[in-house]
Protein backbone atom coordinates (compact mmCIF):
# COMPACT_ATOMS: atom_id res chain seq x y z
CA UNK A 1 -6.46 9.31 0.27
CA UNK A 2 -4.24 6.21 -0.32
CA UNK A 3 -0.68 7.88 -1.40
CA UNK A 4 1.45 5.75 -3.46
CA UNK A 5 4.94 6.01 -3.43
CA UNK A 6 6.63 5.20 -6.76
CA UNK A 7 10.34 3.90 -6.73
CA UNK A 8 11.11 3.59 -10.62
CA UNK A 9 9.29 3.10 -13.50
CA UNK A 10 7.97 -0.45 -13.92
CA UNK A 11 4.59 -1.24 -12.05
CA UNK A 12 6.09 -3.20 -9.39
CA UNK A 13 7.78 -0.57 -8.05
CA UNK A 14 4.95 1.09 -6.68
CA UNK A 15 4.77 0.88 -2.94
CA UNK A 16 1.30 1.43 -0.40
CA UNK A 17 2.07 2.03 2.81
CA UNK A 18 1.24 -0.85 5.22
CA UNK A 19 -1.94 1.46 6.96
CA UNK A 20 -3.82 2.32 2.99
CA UNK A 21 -3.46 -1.34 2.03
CA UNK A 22 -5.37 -2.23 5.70
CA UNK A 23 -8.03 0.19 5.06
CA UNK A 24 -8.56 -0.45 1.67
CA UNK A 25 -8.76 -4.31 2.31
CA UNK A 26 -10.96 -3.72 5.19
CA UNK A 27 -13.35 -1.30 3.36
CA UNK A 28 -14.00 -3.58 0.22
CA UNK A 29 -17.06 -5.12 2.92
CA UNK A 30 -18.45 -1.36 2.77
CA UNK A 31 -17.06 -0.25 -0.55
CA UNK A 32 -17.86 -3.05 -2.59
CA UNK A 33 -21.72 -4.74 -1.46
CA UNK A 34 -23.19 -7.86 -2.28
CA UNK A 35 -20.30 -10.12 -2.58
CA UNK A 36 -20.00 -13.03 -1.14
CA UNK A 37 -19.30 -13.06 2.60
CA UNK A 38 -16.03 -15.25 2.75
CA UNK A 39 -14.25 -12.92 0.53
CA UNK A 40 -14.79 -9.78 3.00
CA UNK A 41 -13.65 -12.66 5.64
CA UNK A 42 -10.81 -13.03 3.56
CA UNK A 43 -9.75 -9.45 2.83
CA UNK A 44 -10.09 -8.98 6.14
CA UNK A 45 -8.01 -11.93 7.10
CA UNK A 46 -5.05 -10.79 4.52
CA UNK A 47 -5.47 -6.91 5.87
CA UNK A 48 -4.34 -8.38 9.66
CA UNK A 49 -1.39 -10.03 8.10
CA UNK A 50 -0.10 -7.06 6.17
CA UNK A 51 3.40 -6.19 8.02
CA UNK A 52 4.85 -3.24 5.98
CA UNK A 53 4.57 -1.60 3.03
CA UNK A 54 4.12 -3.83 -0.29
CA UNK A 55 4.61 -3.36 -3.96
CA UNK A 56 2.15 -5.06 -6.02
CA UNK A 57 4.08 -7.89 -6.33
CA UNK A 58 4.64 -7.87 -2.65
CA UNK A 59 1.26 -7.37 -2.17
CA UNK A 60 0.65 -10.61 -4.61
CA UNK A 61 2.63 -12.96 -2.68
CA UNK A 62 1.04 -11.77 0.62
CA UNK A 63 -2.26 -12.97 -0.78
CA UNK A 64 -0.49 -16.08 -1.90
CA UNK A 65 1.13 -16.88 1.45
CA UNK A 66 -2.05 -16.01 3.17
CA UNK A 67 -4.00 -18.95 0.99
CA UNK A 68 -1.26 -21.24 2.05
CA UNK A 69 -1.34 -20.82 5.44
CA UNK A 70 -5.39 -20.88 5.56
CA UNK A 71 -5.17 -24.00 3.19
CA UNK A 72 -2.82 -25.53 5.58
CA UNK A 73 -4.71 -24.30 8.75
CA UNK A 74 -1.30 -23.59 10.77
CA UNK A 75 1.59 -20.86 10.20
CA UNK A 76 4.97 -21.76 8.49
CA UNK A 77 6.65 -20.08 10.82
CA UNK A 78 5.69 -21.83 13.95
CA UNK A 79 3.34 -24.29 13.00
CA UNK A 80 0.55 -22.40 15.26
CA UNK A 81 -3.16 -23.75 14.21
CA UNK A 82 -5.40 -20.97 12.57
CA UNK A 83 -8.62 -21.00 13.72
CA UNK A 84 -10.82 -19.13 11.09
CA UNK A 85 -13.80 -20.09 8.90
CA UNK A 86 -11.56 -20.37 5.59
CA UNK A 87 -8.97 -22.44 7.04
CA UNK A 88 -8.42 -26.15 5.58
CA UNK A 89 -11.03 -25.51 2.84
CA UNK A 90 -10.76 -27.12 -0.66
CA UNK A 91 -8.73 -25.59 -3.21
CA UNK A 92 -11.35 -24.39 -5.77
CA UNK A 93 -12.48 -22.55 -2.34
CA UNK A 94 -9.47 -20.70 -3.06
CA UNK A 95 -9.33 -19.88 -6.09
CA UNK A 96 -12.60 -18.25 -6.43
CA UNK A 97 -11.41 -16.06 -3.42
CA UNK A 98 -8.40 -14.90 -4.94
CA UNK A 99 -10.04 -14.11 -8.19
CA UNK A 100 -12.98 -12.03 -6.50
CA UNK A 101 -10.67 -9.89 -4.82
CA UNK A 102 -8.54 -9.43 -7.89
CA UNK A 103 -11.32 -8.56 -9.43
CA UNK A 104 -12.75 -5.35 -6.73
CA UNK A 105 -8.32 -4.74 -5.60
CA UNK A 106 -9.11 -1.27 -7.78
CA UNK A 107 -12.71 -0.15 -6.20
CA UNK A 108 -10.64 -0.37 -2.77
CA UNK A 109 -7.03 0.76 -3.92
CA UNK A 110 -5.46 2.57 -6.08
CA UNK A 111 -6.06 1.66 -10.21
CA UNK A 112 -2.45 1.50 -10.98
CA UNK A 113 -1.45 -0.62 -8.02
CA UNK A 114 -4.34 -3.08 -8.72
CA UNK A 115 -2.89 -3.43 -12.45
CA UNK A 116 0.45 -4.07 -10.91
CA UNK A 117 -0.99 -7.06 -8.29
CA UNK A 118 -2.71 -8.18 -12.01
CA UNK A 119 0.69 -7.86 -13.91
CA UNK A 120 2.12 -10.19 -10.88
CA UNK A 121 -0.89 -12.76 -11.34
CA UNK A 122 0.14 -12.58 -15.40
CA UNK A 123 3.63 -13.23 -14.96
CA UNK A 124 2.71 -16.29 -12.46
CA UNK A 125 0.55 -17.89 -14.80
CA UNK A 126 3.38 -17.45 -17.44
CA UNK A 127 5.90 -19.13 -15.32
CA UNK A 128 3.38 -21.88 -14.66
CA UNK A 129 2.65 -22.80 -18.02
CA UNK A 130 6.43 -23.56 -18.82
């Protein structure tokens, strides 16, 4: 059972441990048939990368950072090529990833922390369209 840990009383201060959002990401290939191959290779992908513990926020920016770097095909940190079937694809590629796994986040986590990575995806497109 994924436990989440709730720091105040706005969505993004919900916190998954680093191991629960692994496992969920990981078991959207199982939980969550019938999709489309490259997003299980990209949940997978963004499950390695997880580091600690993430609010949904958190969580949103990890899947935002992850796109870059695959988009790029190298990390920012050290400019180390990534070898991986999603690297240096076309945007649109993308996009339709990040919305399919927006779209399953609460079959394979909790409801309320899928809202919250939602919420985060809101306010971005808010600040965008200023």
């Amino acid at each position: 059972m994924i436990e989440i840990i709730i720091i105040g009383a706005k969505m993004q201060d919900y916190i998954i441990k680093k191991d629960d959002l692994q496992g969920g990401l990981k078991s959207l290939r199982t939980d969550c048939p019938g999709l489309n191959p490259s997003v299980y290779e990209f949940a997978e992908y963004l499950a390695e990368r997880i580091t600690s513990e993430k609010t949904p926020y958190g969580f949103g920016q990890a899947i935002e950072n992850t796109i870059l770097v695959l988009s790029l095909g190298k990390e920012l940190k050290n400019g180390k090529a990534i070898i991986h079937p999603l690297a240096k694809q076309e945007p649109q590629v993308y996009n339709i990833l990040r919305i399919n796994l927006q779209g399953y986040l609460s079959w394979v986590l909790p409801a309320e922390f899928a809202r919250g990575v939602n919420e985060y995806y809101s306010d971005m497109a808010k600040l965008k369209a200023k």
